[in-house]
Protein backbone atom coordinates (compact mmCIF):
# COMPACT_ATOMS: atom_id res chain seq x y z
CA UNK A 1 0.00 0.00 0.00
CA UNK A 2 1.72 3.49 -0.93
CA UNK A 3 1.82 5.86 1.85
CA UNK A 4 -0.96 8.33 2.06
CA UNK A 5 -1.56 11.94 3.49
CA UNK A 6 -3.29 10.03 6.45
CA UNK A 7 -0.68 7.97 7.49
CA UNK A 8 1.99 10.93 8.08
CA UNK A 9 3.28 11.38 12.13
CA UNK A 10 2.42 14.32 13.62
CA UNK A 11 6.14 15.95 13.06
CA UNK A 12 6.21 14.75 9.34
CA UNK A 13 2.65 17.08 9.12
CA UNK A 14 4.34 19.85 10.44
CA UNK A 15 7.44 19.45 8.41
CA UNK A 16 5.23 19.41 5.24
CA UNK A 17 3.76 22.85 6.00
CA UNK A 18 7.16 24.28 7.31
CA UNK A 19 8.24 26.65 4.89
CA UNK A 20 11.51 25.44 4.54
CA UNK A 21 12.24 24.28 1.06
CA UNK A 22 14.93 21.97 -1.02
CA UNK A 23 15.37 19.46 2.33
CA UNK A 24 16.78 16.17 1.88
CA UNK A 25 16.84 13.16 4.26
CA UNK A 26 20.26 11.11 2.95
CA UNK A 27 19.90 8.12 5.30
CA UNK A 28 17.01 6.05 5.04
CA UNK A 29 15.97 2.05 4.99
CA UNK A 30 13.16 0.22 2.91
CA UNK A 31 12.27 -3.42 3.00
CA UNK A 32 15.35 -4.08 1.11
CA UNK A 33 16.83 -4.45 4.43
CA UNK A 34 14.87 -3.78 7.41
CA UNK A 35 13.24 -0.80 6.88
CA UNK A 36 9.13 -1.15 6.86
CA UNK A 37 8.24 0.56 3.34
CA UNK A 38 8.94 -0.93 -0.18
CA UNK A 39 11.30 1.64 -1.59
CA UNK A 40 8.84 2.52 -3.82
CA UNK A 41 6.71 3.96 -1.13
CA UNK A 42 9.34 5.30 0.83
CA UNK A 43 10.22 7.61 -2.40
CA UNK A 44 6.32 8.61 -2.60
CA UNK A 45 6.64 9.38 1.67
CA UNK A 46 9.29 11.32 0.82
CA UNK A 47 7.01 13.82 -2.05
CA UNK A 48 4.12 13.78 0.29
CA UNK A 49 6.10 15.20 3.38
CA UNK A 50 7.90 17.78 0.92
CA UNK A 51 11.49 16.67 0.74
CA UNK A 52 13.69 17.54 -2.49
CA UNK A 53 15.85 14.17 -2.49
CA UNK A 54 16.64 10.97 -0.36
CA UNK A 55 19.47 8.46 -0.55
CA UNK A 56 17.88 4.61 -0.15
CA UNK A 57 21.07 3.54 1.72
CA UNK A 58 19.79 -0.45 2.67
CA UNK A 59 22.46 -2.48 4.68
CA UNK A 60 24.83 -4.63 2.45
CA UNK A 61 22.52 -4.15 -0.64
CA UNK A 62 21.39 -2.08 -3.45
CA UNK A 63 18.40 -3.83 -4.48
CA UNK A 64 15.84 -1.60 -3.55
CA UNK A 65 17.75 1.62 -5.84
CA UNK A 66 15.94 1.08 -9.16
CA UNK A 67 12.20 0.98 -7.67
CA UNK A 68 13.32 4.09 -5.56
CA UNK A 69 14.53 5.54 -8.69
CA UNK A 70 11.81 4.63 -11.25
CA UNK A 71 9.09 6.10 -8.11
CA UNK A 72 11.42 9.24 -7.25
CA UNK A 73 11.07 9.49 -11.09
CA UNK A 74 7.73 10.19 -11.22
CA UNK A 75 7.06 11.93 -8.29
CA UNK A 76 10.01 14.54 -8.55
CA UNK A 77 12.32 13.45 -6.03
CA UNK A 78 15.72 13.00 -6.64
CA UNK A 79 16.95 9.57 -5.21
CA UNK A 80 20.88 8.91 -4.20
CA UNK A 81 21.37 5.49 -5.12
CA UNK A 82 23.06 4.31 -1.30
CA UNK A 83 24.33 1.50 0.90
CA UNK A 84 25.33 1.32 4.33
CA UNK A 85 28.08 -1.35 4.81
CA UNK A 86 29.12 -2.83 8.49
CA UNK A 87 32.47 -2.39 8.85
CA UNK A 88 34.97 -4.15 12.31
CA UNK A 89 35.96 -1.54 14.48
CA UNK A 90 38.37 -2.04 17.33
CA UNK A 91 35.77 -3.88 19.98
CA UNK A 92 32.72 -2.83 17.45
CA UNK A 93 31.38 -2.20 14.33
CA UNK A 94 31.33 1.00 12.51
CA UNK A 95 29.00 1.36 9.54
CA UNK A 96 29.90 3.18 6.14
CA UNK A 97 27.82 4.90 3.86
CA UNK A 98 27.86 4.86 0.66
CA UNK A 99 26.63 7.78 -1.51
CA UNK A 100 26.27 8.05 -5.20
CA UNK A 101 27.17 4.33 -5.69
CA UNK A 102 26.65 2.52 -9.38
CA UNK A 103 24.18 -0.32 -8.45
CA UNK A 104 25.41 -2.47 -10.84
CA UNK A 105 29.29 -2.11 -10.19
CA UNK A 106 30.95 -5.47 -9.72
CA UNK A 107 32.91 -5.07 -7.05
CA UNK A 108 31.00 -3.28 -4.99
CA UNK A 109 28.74 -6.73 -5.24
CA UNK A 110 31.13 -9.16 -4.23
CA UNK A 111 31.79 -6.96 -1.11
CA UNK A 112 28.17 -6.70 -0.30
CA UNK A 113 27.47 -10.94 -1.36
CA UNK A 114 30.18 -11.44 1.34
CA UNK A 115 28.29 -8.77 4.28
CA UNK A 116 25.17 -10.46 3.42
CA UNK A 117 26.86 -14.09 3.42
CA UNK A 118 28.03 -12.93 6.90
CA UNK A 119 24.61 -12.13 8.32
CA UNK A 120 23.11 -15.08 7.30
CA UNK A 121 25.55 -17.33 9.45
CA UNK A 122 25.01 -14.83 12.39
CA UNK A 123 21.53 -14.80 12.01
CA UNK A 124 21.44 -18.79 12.36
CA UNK A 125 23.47 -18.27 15.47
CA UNK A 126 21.45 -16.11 16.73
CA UNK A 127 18.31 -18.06 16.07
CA UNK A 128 19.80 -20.85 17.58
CA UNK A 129 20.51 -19.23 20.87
CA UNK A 130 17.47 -17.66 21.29
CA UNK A 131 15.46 -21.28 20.83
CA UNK A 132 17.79 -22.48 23.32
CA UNK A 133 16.77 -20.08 25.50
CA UNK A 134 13.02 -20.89 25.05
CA UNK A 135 11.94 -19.45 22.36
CA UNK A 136 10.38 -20.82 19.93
CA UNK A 137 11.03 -19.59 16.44
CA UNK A 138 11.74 -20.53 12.86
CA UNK A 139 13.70 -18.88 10.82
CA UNK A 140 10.24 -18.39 8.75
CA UNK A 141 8.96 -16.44 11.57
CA UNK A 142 12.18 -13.79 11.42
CA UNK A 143 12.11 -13.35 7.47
CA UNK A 144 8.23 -12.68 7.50
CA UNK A 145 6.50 -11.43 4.15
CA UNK A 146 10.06 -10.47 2.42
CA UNK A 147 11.85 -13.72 1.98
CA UNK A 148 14.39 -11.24 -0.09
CA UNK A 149 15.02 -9.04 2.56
CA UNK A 150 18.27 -9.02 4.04
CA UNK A 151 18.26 -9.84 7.81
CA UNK A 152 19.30 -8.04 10.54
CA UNK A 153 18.78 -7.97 14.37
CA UNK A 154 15.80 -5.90 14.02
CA UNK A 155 13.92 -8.33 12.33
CA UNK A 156 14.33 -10.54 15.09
CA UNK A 157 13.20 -8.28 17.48
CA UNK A 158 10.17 -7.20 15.43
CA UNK A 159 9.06 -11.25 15.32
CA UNK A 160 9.68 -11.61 19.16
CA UNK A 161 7.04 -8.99 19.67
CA UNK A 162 5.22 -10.72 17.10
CA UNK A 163 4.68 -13.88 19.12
CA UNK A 164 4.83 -11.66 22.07
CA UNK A 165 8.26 -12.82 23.69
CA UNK A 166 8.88 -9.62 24.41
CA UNK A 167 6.63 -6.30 24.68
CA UNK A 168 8.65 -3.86 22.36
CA UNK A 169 11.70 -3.40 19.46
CA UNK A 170 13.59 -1.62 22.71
CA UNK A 171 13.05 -4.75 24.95
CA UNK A 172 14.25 -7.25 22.47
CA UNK A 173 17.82 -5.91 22.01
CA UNK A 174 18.01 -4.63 26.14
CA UNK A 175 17.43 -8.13 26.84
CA UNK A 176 18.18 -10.76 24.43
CA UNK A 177 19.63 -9.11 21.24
CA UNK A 178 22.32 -6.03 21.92
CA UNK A 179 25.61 -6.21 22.48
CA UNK A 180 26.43 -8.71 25.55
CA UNK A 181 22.87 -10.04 26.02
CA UNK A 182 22.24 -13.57 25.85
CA UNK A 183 21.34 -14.00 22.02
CA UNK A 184 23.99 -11.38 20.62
CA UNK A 185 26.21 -12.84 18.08
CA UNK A 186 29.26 -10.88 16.77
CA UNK A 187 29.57 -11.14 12.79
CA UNK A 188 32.76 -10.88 11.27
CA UNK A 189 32.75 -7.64 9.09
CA UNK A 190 35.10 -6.39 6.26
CA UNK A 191 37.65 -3.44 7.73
CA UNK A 192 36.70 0.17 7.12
CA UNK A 193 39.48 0.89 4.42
CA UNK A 194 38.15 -2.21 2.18
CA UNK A 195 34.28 -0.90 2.54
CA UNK A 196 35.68 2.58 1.55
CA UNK A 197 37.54 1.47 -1.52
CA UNK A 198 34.40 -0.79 -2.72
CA UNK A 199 32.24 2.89 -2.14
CA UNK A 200 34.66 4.64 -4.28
CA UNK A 201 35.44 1.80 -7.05
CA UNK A 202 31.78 1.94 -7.64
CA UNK A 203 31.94 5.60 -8.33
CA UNK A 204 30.70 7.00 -4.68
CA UNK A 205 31.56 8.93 -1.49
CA UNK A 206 32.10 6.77 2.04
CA UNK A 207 30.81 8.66 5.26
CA UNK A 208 31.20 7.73 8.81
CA UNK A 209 27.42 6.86 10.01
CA UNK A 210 25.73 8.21 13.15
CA UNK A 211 29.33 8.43 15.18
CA UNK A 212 27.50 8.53 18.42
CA UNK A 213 27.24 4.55 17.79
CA UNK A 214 30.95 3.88 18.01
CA UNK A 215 30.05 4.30 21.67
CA UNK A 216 33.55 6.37 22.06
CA UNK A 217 34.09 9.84 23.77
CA UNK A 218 34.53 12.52 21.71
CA UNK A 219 38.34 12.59 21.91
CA UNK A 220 38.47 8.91 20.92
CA UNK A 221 35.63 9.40 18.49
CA UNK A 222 37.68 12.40 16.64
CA UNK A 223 41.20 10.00 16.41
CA UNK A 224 38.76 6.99 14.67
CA UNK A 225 37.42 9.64 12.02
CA UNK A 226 41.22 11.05 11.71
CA UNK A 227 42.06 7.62 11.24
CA UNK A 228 39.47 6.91 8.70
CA UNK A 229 40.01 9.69 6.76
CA UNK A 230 43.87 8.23 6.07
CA UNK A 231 41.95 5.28 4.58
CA UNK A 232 40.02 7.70 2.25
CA UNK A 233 36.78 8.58 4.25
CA UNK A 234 34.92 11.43 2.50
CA UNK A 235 32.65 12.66 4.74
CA UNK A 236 30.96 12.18 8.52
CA UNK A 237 26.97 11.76 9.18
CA UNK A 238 27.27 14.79 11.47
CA UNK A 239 23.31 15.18 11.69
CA UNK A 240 21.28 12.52 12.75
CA UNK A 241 18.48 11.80 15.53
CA UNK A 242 21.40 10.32 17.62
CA UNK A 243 23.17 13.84 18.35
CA UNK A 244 22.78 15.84 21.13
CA UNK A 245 23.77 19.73 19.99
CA UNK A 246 27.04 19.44 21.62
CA UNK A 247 28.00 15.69 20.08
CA UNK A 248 27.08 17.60 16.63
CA UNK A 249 29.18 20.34 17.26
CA UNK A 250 32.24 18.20 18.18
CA UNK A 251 31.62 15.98 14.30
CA UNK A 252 31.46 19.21 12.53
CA UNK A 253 35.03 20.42 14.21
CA UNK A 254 36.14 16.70 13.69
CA UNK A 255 35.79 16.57 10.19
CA UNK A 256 36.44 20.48 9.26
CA UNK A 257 39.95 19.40 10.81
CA UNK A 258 40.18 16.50 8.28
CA UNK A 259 38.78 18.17 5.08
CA UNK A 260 35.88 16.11 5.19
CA UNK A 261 32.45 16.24 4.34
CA UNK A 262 29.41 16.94 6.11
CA UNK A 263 26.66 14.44 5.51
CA UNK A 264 23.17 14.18 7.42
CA UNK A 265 20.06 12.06 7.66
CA UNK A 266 17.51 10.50 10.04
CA UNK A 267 18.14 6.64 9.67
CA UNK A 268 14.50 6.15 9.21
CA UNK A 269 12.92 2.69 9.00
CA UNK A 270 8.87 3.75 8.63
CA UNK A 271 8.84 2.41 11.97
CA UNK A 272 5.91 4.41 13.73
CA UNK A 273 7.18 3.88 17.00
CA UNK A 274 10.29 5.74 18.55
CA UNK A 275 9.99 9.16 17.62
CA UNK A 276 12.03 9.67 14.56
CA UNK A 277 10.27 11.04 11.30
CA UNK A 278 11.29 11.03 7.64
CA UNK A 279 13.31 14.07 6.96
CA UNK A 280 13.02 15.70 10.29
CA UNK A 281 14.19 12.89 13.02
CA UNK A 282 12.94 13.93 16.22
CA UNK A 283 12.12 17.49 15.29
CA UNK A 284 15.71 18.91 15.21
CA UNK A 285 16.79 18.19 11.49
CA UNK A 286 16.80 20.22 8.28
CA UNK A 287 19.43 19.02 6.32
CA UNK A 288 19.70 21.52 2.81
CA UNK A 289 19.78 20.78 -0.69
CA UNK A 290 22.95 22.57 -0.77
CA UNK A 291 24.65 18.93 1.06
CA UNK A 292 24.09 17.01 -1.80
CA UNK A 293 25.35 19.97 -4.19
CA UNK A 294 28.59 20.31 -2.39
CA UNK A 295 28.68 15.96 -2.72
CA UNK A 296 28.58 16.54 -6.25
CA UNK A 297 31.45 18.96 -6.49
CA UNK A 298 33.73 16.41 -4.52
CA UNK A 299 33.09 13.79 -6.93
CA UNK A 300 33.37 16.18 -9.96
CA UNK A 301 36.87 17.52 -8.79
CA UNK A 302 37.79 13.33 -8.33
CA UNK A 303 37.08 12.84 -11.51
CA UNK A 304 39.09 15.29 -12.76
């Protein structure tokens, strides 16, 4: 079912009527991975709440760009062909994004075949610990209506509150499914500088996601993007739903000191449920046109 006028959030309604033009939202989810809108009606969201241009950046996979394109098409919304790629971190993860990608480039495949070929042995872990702890689930049960899909925790956690395991998303990973709970399974993930060459072999810019999540101070958290920027980061999410003012501040002066980019988005899934909208996040984003213009320049002078 597309998404209609009716089903906006009360934040989305005001965005729409905010006279703020040319907005973009450059981190967003579809059912390609485990966001809860075909990409399709993600892109038709996206008119209806008034912003200029998304990126569809789906974990380890393009697949959902060409219906996202052929929609933003036309509807008049400019759509960022994207992927956001776990990378290992020292005691963690960090995830890349991928900007301005080509779909269809080789390489950039085999890296994503081998994330994907990593979840899937994680996610049988994980599906084995959590029936030895009880539940009762089949893998059926996780992959739901999108047997396509590619898996992550949070599809877990939406079928425990399916069969009512568990009472909410939240409670699934503060219980069974985060980091150090009984059902978490670490997944070996491809290093940074490999996820950042595969981004820029297929013709795109690599950005540090939603920094808060390294779960580093700021001091630490400044040294990993100084570090990443050696290995040829371009940019770092410096706006998302995740930052506090002062954690937003401290990105911006992290990357100015590196040369690097300032990306922005809301990580939105279409979930209805914790508070953060398409294109606004919890009420504190407007990210401008004039992001994805200054993108564009970078890649024009690399090309060059």
């Amino acid at each position: 079912m597309g998404a209609g006028a009716e089903n906006y959030g009360p934040m989305e309604a005001r965005f729409r009527k905010a006279m703020l033009p040319n907005l973009v939202d450059l981190h967003v989810h579809s059912t390609a991975s485990d966001g809860m809108m075909r990409p399709g009606d993600l892109v038709r969201r996206a008119a209806e709440v008034g912003l200029r241009a998304i990126a569809l950046t789906d974990h380890d996979t393009v697949a959902g760009v060409a219906e996202a394109q052929a929609a933003g098409a036309e509807v008049g919304v400019e759509v960022i062909a994207g992927v956001e790629i776990g990378a290992e971190f020292d005691r963690g993860v960090c995830h890349i994004l991928g900007h301005f990608v080509d779909p269809a480039d080789p390489g950039l495949a085999e890296v994503l075949v081998e994330a994907r070929e990593g979840r899937a042995r994680r996610n049988q872990q994980i599906l084995e610990k959590l029936n030895a702890l009880g539940f009762r689930m089949a893998m059926q049960d996780v992959v739901g209506a999108d047997p396509e899909a590619v898996l992550t925790r949070a599809h877990f956690a939406s079928a425990m509150v399916t069969a009512g395991y568990v009472k909410t998303y939240d409670d699934a990973f503060e219980k069974y499914l985060g980091s150090g709970k009984p059902a978490y399974i670490h997944r070996r993930h491809i290093g940074p500088a490999e996820a950042i060459g595969a981004i820029h072999r297929a013709g795109g810019l690599a950005s540090l996601a939603h920094p808060r999540q390294l779960n580093r101070g700021t001091v630490e958290t400044a040294a990993w993007i100084e570090e990443l920027a050696r290995q040829g980061l371009d940019g770092v999410e410096t706006t998302s739903p995740d930052h506090t003012s002062n954690l937003a501040r401290r990105y911006r002066e992290a990357a100015a000191t590196c040369g690097l980019l300032e990306t922005g988005g809301t990580d939105w899934h279409g979930s209805p449920h914790g508070g953060v909208h398409l294109g606004v996040g919890r009420g504190q984003i407007a990210i401008p046109y004039e992001l994805v213009e200054k993108m564009k320049e970078r890649l024009a002078r690399r090309a060059k």
